[in-house]
Every structure is written in C-alpha cells, then in structure tokens.
C-alpha atoms as a PDB file:
ATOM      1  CA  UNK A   1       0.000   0.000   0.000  1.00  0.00           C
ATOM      2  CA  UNK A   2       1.356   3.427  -1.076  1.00  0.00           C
ATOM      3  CA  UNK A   3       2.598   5.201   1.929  1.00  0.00           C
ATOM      4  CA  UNK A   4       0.431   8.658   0.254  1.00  0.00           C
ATOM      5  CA  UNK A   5      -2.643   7.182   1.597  1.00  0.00           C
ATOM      6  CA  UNK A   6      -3.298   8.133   5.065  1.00  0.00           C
ATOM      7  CA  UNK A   7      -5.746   4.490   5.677  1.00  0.00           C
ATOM      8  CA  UNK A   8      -2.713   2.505   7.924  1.00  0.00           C
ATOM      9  CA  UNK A   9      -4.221  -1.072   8.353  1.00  0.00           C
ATOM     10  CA  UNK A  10      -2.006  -3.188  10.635  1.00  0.00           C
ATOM     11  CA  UNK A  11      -2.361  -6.566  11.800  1.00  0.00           C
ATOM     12  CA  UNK A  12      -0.697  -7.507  15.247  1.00  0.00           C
ATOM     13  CA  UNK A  13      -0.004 -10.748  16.075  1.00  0.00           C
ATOM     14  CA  UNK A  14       0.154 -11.918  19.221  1.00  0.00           C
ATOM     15  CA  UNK A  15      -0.033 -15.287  21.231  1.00  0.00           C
ATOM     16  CA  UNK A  16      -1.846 -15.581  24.618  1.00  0.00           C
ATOM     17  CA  UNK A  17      -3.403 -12.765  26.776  1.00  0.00           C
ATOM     18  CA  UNK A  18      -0.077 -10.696  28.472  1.00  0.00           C
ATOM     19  CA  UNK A  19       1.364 -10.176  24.880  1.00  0.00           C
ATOM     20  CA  UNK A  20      -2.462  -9.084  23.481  1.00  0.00           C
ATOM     21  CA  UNK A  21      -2.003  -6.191  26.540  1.00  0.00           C
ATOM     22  CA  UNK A  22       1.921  -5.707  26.003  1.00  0.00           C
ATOM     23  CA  UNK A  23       1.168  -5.244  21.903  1.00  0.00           C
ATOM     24  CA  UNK A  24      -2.223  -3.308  22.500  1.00  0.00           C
ATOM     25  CA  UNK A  25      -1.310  -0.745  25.572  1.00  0.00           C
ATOM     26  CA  UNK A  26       0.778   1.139  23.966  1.00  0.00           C
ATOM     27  CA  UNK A  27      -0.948   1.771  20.992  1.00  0.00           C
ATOM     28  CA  UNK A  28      -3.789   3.153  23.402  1.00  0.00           C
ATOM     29  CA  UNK A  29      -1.348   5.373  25.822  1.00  0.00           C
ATOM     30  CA  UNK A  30       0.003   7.091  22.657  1.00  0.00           C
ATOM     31  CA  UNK A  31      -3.269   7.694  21.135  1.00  0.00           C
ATOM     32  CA  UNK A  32      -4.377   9.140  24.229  1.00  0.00           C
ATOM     33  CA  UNK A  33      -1.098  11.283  25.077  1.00  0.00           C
ATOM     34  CA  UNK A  34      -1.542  12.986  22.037  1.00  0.00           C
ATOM     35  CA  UNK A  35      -4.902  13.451  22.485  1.00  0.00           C
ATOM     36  CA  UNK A  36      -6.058  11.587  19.409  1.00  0.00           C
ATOM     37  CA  UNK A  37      -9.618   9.774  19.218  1.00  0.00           C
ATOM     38  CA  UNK A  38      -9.149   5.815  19.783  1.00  0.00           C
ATOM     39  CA  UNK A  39     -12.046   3.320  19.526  1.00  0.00           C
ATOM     40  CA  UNK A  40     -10.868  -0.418  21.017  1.00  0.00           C
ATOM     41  CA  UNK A  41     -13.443  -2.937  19.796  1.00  0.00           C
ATOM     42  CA  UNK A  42     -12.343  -6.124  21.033  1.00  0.00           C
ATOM     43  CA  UNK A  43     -13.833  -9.310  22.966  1.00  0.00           C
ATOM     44  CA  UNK A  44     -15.405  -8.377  26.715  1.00  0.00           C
ATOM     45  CA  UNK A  45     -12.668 -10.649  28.365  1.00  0.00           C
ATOM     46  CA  UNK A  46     -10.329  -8.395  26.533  1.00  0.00           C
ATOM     47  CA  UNK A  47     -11.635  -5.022  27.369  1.00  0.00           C
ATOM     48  CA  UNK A  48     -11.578  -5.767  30.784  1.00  0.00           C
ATOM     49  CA  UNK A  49      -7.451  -6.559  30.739  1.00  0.00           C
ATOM     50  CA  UNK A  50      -6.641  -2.857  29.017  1.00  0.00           C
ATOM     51  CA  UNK A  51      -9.433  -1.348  31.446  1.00  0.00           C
ATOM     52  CA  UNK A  52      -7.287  -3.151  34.138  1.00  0.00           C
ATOM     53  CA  UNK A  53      -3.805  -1.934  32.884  1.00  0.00           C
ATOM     54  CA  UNK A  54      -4.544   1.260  31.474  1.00  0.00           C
ATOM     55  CA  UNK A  55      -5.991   2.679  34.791  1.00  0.00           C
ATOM     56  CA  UNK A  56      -6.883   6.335  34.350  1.00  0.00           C
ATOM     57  CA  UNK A  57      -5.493   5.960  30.348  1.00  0.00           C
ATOM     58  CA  UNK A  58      -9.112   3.872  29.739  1.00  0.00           C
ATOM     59  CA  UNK A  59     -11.056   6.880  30.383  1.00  0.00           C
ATOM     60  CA  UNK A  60      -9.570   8.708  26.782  1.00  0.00           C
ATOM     61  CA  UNK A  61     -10.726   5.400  24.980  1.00  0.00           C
ATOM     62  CA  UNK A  62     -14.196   4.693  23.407  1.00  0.00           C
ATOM     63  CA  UNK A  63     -14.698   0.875  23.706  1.00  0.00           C
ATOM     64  CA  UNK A  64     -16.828  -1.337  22.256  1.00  0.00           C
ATOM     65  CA  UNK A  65     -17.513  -5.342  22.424  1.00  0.00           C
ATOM     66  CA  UNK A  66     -16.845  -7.188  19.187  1.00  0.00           C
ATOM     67  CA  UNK A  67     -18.718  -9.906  20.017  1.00  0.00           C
ATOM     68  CA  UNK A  68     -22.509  -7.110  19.926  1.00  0.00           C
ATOM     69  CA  UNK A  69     -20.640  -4.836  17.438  1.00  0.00           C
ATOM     70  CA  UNK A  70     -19.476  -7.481  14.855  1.00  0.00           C
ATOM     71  CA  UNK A  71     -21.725 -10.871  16.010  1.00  0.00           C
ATOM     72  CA  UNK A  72     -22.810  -9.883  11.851  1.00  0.00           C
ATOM     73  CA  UNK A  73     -19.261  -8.844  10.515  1.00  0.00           C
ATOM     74  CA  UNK A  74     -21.201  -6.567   8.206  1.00  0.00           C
ATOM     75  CA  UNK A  75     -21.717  -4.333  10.411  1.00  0.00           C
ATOM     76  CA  UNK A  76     -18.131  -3.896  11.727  1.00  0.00           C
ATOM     77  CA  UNK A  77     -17.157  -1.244   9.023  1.00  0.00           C
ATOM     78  CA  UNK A  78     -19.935   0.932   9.456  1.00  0.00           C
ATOM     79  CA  UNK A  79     -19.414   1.148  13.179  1.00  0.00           C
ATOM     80  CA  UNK A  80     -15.789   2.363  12.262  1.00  0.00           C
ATOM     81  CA  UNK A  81     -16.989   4.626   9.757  1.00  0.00           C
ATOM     82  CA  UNK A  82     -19.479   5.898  12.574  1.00  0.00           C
ATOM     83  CA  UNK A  83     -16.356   6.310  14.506  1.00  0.00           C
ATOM     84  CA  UNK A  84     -13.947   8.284  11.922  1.00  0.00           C
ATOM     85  CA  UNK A  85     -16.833  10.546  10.865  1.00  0.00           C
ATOM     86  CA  UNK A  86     -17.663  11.438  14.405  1.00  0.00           C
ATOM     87  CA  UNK A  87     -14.062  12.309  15.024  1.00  0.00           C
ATOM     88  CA  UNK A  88     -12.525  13.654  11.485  1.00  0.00           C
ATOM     89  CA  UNK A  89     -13.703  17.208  11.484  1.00  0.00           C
ATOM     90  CA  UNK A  90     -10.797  17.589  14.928  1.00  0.00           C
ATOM     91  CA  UNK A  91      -7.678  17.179  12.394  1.00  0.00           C
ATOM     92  CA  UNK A  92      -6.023  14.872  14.519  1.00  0.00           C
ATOM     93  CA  UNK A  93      -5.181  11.486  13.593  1.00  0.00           C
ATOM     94  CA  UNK A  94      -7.475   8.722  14.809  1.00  0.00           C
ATOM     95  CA  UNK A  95      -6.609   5.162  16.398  1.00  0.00           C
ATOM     96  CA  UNK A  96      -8.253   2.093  16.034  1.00  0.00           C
ATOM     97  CA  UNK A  97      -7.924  -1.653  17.645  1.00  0.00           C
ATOM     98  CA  UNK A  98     -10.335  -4.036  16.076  1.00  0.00           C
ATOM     99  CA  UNK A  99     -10.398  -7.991  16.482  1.00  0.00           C
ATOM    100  CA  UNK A 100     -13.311  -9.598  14.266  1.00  0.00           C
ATOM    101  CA  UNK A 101     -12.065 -13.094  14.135  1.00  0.00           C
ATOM    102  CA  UNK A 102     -11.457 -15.269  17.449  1.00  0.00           C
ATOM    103  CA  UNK A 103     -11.445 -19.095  17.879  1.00  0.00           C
ATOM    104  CA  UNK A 104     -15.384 -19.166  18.353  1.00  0.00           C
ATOM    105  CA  UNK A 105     -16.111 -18.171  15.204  1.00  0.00           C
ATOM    106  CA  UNK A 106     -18.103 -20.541  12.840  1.00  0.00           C
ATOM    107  CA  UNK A 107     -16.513 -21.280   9.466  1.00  0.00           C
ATOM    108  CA  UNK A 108     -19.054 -18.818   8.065  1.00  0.00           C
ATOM    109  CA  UNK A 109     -18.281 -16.353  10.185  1.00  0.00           C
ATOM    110  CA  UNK A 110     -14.830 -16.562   9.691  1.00  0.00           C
ATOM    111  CA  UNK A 111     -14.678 -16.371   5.998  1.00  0.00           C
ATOM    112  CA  UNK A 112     -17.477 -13.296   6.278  1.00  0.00           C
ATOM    113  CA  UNK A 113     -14.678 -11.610   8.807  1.00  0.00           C
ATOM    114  CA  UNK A 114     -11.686 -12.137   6.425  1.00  0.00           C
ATOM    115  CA  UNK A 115     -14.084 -10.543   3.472  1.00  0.00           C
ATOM    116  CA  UNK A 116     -14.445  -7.734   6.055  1.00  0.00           C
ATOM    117  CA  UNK A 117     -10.797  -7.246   6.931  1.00  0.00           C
ATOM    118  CA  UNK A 118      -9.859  -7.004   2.828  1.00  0.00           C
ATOM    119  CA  UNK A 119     -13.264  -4.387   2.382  1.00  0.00           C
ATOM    120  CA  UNK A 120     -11.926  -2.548   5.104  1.00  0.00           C
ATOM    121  CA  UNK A 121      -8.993  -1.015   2.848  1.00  0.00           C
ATOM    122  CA  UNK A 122     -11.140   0.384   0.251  1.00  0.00           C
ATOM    123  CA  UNK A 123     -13.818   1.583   2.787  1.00  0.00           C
ATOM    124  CA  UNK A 124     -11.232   3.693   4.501  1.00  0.00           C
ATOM    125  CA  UNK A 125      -8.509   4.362   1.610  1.00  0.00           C
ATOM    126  CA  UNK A 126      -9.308   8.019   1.043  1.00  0.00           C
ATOM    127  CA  UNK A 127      -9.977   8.612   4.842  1.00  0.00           C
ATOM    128  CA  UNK A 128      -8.152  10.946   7.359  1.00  0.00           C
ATOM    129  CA  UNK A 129      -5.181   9.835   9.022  1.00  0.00           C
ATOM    130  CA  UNK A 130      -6.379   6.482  10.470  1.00  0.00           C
ATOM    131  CA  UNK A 131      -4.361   3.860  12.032  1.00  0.00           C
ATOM    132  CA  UNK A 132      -6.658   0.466  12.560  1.00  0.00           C
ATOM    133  CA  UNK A 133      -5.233  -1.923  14.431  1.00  0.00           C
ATOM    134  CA  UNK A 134      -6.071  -5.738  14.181  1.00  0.00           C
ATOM    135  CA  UNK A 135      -4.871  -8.178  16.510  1.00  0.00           C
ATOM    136  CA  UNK A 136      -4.644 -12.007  15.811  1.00  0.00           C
ATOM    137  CA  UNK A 137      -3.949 -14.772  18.509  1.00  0.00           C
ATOM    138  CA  UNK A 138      -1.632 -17.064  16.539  1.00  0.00           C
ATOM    139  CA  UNK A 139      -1.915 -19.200  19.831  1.00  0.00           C
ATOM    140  CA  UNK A 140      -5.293 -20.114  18.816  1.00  0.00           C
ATOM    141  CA  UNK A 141      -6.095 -19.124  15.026  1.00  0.00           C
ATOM    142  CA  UNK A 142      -5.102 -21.354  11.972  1.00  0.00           C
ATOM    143  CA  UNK A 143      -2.131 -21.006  10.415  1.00  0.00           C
ATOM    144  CA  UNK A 144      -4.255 -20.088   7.471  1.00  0.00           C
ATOM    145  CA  UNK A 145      -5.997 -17.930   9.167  1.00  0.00           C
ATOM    146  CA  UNK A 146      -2.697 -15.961  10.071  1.00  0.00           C
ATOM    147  CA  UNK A 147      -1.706 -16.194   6.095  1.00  0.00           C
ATOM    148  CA  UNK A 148      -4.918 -14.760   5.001  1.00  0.00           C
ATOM    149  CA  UNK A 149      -4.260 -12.071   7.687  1.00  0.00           C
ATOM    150  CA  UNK A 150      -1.154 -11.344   5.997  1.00  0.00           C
ATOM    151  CA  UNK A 151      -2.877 -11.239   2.620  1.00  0.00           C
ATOM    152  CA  UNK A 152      -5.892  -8.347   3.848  1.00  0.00           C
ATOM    153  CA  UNK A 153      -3.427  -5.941   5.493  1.00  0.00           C
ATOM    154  CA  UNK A 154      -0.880  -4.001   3.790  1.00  0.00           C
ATOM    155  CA  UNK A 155       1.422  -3.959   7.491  1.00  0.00           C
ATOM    156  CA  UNK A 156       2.029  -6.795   9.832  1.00  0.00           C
ATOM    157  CA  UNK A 157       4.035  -6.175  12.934  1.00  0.00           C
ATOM    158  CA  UNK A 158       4.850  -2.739  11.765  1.00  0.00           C
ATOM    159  CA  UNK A 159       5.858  -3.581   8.687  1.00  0.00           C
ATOM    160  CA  UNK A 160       4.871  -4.049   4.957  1.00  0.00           C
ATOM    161  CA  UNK A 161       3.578  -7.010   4.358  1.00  0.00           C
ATOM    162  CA  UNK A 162       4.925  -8.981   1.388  1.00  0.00           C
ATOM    163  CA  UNK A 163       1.762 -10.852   0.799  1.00  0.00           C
ATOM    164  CA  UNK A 164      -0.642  -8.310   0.540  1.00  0.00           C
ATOM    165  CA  UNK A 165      -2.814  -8.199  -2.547  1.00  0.00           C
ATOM    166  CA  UNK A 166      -3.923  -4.675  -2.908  1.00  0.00           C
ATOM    167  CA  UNK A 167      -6.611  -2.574  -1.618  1.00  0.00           C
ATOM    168  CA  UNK A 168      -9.052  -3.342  -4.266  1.00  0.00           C
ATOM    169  CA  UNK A 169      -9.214  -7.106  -3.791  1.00  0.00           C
ATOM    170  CA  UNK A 170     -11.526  -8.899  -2.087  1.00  0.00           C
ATOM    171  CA  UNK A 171     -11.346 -12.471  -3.493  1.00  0.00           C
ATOM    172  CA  UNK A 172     -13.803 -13.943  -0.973  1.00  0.00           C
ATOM    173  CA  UNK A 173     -17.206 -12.998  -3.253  1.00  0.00           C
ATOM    174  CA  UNK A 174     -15.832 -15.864  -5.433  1.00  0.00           C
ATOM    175  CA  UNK A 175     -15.628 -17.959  -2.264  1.00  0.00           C
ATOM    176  CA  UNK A 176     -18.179 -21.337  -2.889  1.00  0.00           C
ATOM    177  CA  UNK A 177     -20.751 -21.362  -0.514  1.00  0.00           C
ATOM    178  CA  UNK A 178     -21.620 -24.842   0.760  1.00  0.00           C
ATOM    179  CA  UNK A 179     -24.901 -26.539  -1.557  1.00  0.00           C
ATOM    180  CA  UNK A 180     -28.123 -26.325  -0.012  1.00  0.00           C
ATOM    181  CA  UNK A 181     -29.278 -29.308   1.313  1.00  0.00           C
ATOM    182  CA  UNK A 182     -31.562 -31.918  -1.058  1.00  0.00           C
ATOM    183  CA  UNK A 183     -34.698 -31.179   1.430  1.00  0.00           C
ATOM    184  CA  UNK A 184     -34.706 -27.345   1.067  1.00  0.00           C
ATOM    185  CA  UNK A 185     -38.000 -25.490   0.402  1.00  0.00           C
ATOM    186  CA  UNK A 186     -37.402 -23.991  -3.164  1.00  0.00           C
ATOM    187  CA  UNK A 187     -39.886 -20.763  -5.011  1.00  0.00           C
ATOM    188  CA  UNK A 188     -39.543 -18.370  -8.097  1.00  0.00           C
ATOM    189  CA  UNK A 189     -39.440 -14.746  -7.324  1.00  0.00           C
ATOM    190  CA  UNK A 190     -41.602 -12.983  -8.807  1.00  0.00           C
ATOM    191  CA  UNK A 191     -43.734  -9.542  -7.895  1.00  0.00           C
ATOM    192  CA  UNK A 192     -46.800 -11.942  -7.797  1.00  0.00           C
ATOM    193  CA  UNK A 193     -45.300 -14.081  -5.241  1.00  0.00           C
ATOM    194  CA  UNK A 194     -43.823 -11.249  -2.752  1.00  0.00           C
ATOM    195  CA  UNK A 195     -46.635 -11.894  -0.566  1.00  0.00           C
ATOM    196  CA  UNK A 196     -46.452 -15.973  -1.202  1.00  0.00           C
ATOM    197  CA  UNK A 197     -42.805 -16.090  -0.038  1.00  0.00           C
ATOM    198  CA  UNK A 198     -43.202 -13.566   3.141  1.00  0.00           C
ATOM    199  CA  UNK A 199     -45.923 -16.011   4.304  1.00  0.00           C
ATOM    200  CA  UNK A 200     -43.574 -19.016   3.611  1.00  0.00           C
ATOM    201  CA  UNK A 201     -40.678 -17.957   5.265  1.00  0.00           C
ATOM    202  CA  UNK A 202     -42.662 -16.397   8.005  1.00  0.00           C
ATOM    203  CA  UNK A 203     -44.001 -20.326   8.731  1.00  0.00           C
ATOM    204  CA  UNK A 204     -40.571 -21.796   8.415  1.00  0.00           C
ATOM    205  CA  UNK A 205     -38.793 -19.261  11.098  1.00  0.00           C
ATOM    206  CA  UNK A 206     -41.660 -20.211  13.586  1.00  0.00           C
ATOM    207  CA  UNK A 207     -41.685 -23.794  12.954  1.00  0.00           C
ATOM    208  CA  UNK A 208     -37.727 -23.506  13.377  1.00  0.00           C
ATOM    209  CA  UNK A 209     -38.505 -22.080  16.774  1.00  0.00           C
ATOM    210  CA  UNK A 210     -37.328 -18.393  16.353  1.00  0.00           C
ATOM    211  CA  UNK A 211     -38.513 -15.938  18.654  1.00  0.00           C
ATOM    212  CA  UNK A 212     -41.325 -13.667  16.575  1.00  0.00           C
ATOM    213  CA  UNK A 213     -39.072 -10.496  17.122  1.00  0.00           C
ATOM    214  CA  UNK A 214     -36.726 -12.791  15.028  1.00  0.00           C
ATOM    215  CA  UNK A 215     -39.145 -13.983  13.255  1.00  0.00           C
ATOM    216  CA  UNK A 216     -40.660 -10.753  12.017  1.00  0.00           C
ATOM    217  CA  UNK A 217     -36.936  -9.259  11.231  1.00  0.00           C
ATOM    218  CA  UNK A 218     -35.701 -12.565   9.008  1.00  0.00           C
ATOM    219  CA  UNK A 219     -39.240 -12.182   7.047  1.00  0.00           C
ATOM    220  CA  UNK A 220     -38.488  -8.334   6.140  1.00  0.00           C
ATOM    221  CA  UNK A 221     -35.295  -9.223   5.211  1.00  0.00           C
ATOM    222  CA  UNK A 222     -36.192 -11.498   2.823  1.00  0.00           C
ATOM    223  CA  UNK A 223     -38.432  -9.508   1.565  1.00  0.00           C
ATOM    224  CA  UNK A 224     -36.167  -6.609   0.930  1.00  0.00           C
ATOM    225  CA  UNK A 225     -33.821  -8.987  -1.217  1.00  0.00           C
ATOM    226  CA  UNK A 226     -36.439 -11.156  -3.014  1.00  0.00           C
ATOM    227  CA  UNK A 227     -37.781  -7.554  -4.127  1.00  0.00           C
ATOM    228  CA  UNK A 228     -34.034  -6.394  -5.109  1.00  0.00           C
ATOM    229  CA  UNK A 229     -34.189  -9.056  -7.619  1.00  0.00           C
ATOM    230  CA  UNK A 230     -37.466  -7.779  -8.797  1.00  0.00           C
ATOM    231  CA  UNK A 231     -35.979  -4.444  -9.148  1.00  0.00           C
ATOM    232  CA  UNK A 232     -32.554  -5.345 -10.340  1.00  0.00           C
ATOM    233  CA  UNK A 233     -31.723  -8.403 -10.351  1.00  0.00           C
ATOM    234  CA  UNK A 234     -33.559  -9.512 -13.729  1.00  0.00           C
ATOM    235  CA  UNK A 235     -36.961  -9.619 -12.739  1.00  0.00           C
ATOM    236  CA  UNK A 236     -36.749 -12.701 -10.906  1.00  0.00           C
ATOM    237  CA  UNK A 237     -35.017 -15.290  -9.131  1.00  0.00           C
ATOM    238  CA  UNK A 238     -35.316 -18.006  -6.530  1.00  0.00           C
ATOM    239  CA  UNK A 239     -35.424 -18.279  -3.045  1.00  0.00           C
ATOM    240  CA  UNK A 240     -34.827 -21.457  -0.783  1.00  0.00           C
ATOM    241  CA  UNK A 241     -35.352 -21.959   2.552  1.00  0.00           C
ATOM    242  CA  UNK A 242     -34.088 -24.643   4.941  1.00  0.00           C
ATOM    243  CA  UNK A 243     -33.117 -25.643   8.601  1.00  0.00           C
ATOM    244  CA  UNK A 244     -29.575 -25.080   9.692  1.00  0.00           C
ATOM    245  CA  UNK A 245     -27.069 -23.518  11.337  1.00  0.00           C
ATOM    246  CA  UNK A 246     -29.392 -23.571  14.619  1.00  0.00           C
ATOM    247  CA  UNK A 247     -32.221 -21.791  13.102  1.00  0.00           C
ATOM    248  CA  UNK A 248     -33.294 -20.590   9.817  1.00  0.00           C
ATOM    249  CA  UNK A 249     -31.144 -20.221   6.080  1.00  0.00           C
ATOM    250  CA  UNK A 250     -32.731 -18.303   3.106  1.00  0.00           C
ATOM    251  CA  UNK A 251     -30.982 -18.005   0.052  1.00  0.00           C
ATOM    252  CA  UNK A 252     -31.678 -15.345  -3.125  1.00  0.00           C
ATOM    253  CA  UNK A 253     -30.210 -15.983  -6.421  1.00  0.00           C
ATOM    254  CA  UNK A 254     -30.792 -14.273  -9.728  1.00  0.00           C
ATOM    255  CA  UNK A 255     -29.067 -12.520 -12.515  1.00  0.00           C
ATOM    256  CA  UNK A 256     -27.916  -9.139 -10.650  1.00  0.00           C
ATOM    257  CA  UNK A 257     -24.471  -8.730  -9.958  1.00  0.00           C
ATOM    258  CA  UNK A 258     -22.535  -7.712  -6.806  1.00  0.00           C
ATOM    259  CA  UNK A 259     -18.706  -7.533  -7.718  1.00  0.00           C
ATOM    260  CA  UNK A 260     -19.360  -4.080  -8.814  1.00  0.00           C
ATOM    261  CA  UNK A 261     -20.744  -2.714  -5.464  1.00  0.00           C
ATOM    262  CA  UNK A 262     -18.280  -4.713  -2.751  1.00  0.00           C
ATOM    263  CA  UNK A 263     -19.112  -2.126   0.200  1.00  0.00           C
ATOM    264  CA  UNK A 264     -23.056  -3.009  -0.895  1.00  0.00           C
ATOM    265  CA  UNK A 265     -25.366  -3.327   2.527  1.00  0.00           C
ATOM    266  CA  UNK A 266     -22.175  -2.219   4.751  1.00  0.00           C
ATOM    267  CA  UNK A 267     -22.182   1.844   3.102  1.00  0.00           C
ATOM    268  CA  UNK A 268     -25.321   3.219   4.899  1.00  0.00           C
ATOM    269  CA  UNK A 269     -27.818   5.174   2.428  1.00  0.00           C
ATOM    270  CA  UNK A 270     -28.644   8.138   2.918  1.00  0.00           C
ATOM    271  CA  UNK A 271     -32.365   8.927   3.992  1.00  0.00           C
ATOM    272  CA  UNK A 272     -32.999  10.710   0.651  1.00  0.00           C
ATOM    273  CA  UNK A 273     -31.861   7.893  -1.356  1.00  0.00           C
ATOM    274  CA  UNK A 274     -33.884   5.597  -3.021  1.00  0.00           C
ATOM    275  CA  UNK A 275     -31.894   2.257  -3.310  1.00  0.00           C
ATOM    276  CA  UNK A 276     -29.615   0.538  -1.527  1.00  0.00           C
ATOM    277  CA  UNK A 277     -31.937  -0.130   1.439  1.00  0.00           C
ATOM    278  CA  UNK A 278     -32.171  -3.896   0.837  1.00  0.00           C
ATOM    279  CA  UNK A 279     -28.815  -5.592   2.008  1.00  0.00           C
ATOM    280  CA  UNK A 280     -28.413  -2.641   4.430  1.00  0.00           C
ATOM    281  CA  UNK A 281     -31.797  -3.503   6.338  1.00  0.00           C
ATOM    282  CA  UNK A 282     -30.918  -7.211   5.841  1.00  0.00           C
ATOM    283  CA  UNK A 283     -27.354  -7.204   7.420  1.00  0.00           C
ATOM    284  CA  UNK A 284     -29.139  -4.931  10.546  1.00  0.00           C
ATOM    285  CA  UNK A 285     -31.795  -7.726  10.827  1.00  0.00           C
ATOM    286  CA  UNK A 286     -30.083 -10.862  10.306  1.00  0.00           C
ATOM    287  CA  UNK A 287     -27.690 -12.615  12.004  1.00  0.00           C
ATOM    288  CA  UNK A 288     -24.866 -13.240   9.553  1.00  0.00           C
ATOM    289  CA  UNK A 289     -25.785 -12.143   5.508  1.00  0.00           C
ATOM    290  CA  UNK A 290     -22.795 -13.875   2.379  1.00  0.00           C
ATOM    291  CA  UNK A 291     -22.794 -12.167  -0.805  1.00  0.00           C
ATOM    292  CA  UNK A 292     -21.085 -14.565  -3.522  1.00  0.00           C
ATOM    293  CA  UNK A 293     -21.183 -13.837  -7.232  1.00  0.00           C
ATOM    294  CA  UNK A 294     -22.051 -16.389  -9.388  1.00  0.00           C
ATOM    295  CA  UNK A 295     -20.860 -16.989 -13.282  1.00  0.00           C
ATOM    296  CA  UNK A 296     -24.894 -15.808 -13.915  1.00  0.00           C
ATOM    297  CA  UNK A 297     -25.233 -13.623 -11.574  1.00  0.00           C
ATOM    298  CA  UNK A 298     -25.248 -13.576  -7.985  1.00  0.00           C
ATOM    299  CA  UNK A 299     -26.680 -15.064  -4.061  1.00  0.00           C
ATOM    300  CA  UNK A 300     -27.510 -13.638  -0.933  1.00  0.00           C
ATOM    301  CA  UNK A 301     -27.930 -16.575   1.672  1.00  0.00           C
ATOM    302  CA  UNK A 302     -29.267 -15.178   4.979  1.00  0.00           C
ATOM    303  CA  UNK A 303     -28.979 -16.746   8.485  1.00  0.00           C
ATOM    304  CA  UNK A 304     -31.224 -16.430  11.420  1.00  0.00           C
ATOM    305  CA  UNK A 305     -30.428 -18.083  15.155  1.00  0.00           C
ATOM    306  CA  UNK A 306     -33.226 -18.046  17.950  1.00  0.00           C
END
C-alpha cells in the first residue's frame, strides 16, 4: 500500500493474553497522550485486561464489544466509519484496535470476517489519518488464518507485508458457498409471489422455533432482497429456505451482480436515497448475511439463530 494514503491497516499478532495487553497498551497510551480519538473494539474478556492496565489511560478510549458490534461482521465497518466521521472534522489522527475473528467463530463467520478485513482497505482508503489496528492470537487461530491475515493488510508487525494483494481485492465474493441441502424449500421470485414467499418464510422461522421479534426481522429481510431481484436483479429469481445452522437459512439468487458494489449493505444510504436499502436492512436484521457472485449472476444466503 502506497505510503500517500493516510488508511494505515495493521495486523498484530500476538499469542496468549499478556502479549495481546503488552502489543495493544501502547498503541492506546500514545493515542491518548496525544490526544487523538481511539475506539478499542475487542472481545469483553479483553476489554476488561486494558481497562485493568490502562488505569486512568481507559477513560480517553471509546470501547466497544466485538462480540454485539461485529456478532454480523457486516456491520463492523460501518461502526468504524461511525467512529472516523464522528471524530474527522478535529484534524487529529485517529486510532483504532479491532479484532473480528477469534477461535469461536463458525466457518461462516470466519470467511465473512476475512471478506471484512480485505473491504476494510477500500472503505477507509481516502480517509483521514487512520491507524486500525487488528490483533490475531496465533496461539489459537489457523495457520491459514494468520496467512490470510497477511494477505488483507498491507502492514504486519509494523511492517509491509509482502503478501498483501492490494486494496481493491476482495477475493472472498468468489468464495463457494456450501450446496443447499436436497430437502430445502425452493420458489420463483416474482412480484406476484412477494406476498407468497413472506408467508412461507414467516411459517418456516416459527416452525424452526425463532422468537417472533426474530421472526418478524428474518421475514423483512427477505423480503427486501427477493424484491431487489425484482428491481434489479432480472426480474426474478429463486429463493430457498431450509433448517440449519441452529435456526433458519434463506438463500436469493438471480441474474444481478454484486462484484461491482463490494461495500453493498455495509455503506449506509442516505435517507434521501432511493436504493440501496435492501442488504443494508438485511445485514441490521439478520444474524450473519454472504454475498457470492455467481458466473450468472449472484446469491444472498441469509442466516437467522433463535
């Protein structure tokens, strides 16, 4: 990454709980010596070591738990971009820790995070001076998972990193999403059947137990995308529904394509503007939301716990 831009995205990698405070405290005393804004979101068993260590530092430091800000990795970047925005118009520099991926995380998490961490340097590329942190246990992560780390940010350890692939890539859209299973529910979208397939999925979220708060969310979320395809997305598509992942998986495909819009539904529109709405609403509503695109076009699976 050109050393012009002023985005500095860092991964720090650390093994075990003392050298996750050693790497991470000083990063936070600077920030807040020289007065500049510095948002920690990392695990709550985490926040509580640097509240412990930092003392009277912690009270210069906006914190936040990973684990409520980015359970849907989604919405990890605009929290950040709350952040920066909040904080740009002071002209100081800004700080940032951030750890989205820990050992807890299901595979589809994990692969949603690592899409995150490689969206996160074009999100921020043209923003003020921002230094973003990202710390990785190698004590507990794959090795992979430290590799791919390597591949999303342009600095490890303070350094360049050799194996970054530019700001502009984010291969994981072309990342296969596991098939559907034979017994899934399967529909065509069309602007006849809106009301068919709200009613549908509506029935499968309550026979799958969900709560109706969660119930109610999932089925205006799959509304918003089964109209997107409607709107753009051809005309049509398909939508399948099945049991899994402890609740509830919906899945749009049809002909519209994604690879041009990577920040889609983690950019929040405007409240003049007239698209856009659908993956935004649906990544606030749903648990975890994968965007792949497809040789004819493109999916958006959706996931629902209890």
């Amino acid at each position: 990454m050109p050393e012009t831009l002023l985005f500095r995205h860092e991964a720090m990698l650390y093994e075990g709980a003392e050298a996750f405070v050693a790497g991470a405290a000083p990063f936070i005393r600077a920030a807040v010596a020289a007065d500049e804004p510095i948002m920690v979101a990392v695990g709550a068993d985490k926040l509580d070591l640097l509240r412990s260590h930092l003392g009277e530092d912690a009270d210069g430091v906006v914190f936040a738990d990973m684990a409520e800000v980015g359970a849907n990795p989604a919405r990890i970047i605009p929290a950040w971009r709350d952040f920066v925005d909040a904080n740009s118009g002071s002209g100081r520099p800004m700080r940032g820790i951030g750890e989205p991926i820990w050992a807890d995380r299901s595979p589809d998490e994990l692969v949603e995070c690592q899409c995150h961490e490689a969206l996160l340097n074009m999100a921020f590329a043209d923003a003020p001076a921002f230094h973003l942190l990202c710390p990785y246990d190698t004590a507990q992560l794959d090795p992979e998972v430290i590799a791919e780390a390597e591949r999303s940010h342009p600095y490890v350890g303070g350094t360049p990193s050799g194996a970054y692939r530019g700001h502009e890539a984010v291969p994981h859209f072309a990342h296969p999403l596991p098939d559907p299973p034979a017994g899934a529910l399967e529909r065509p979208i069309t602007p006849e059947l809106l009301s068919d397939l709200r009613a549908l999925t509506e029935r499968e979220a309550q026979g799958a137990g969900l709560a109706e708060e969660r119930v109610h969310d999932l089925v205006l979320a799959v509304h918003e995308i089964a109209t997107n395809s409607v709107r753009h997305g051809g005309g049509t598509g398909t939508l399948r529904i099945w049991r899994g992942d402890g609740g509830v998986v919906c899945e749009v495909r049809d002909r519209g394509r994604i690879a041009q819009k990577p920040l889609v539904g983690r950019v929040r529109p405007s409240l003049d503007q007239s698209g856009g709405w659908g993956l935004w609403l649906a990544n606030q509503l749903c648990d975890l939301v994968q965007l792949r695109e497809l040789p004819e076009g493109s999916v958006v699976r959706l996931h629902q716990r209890p």
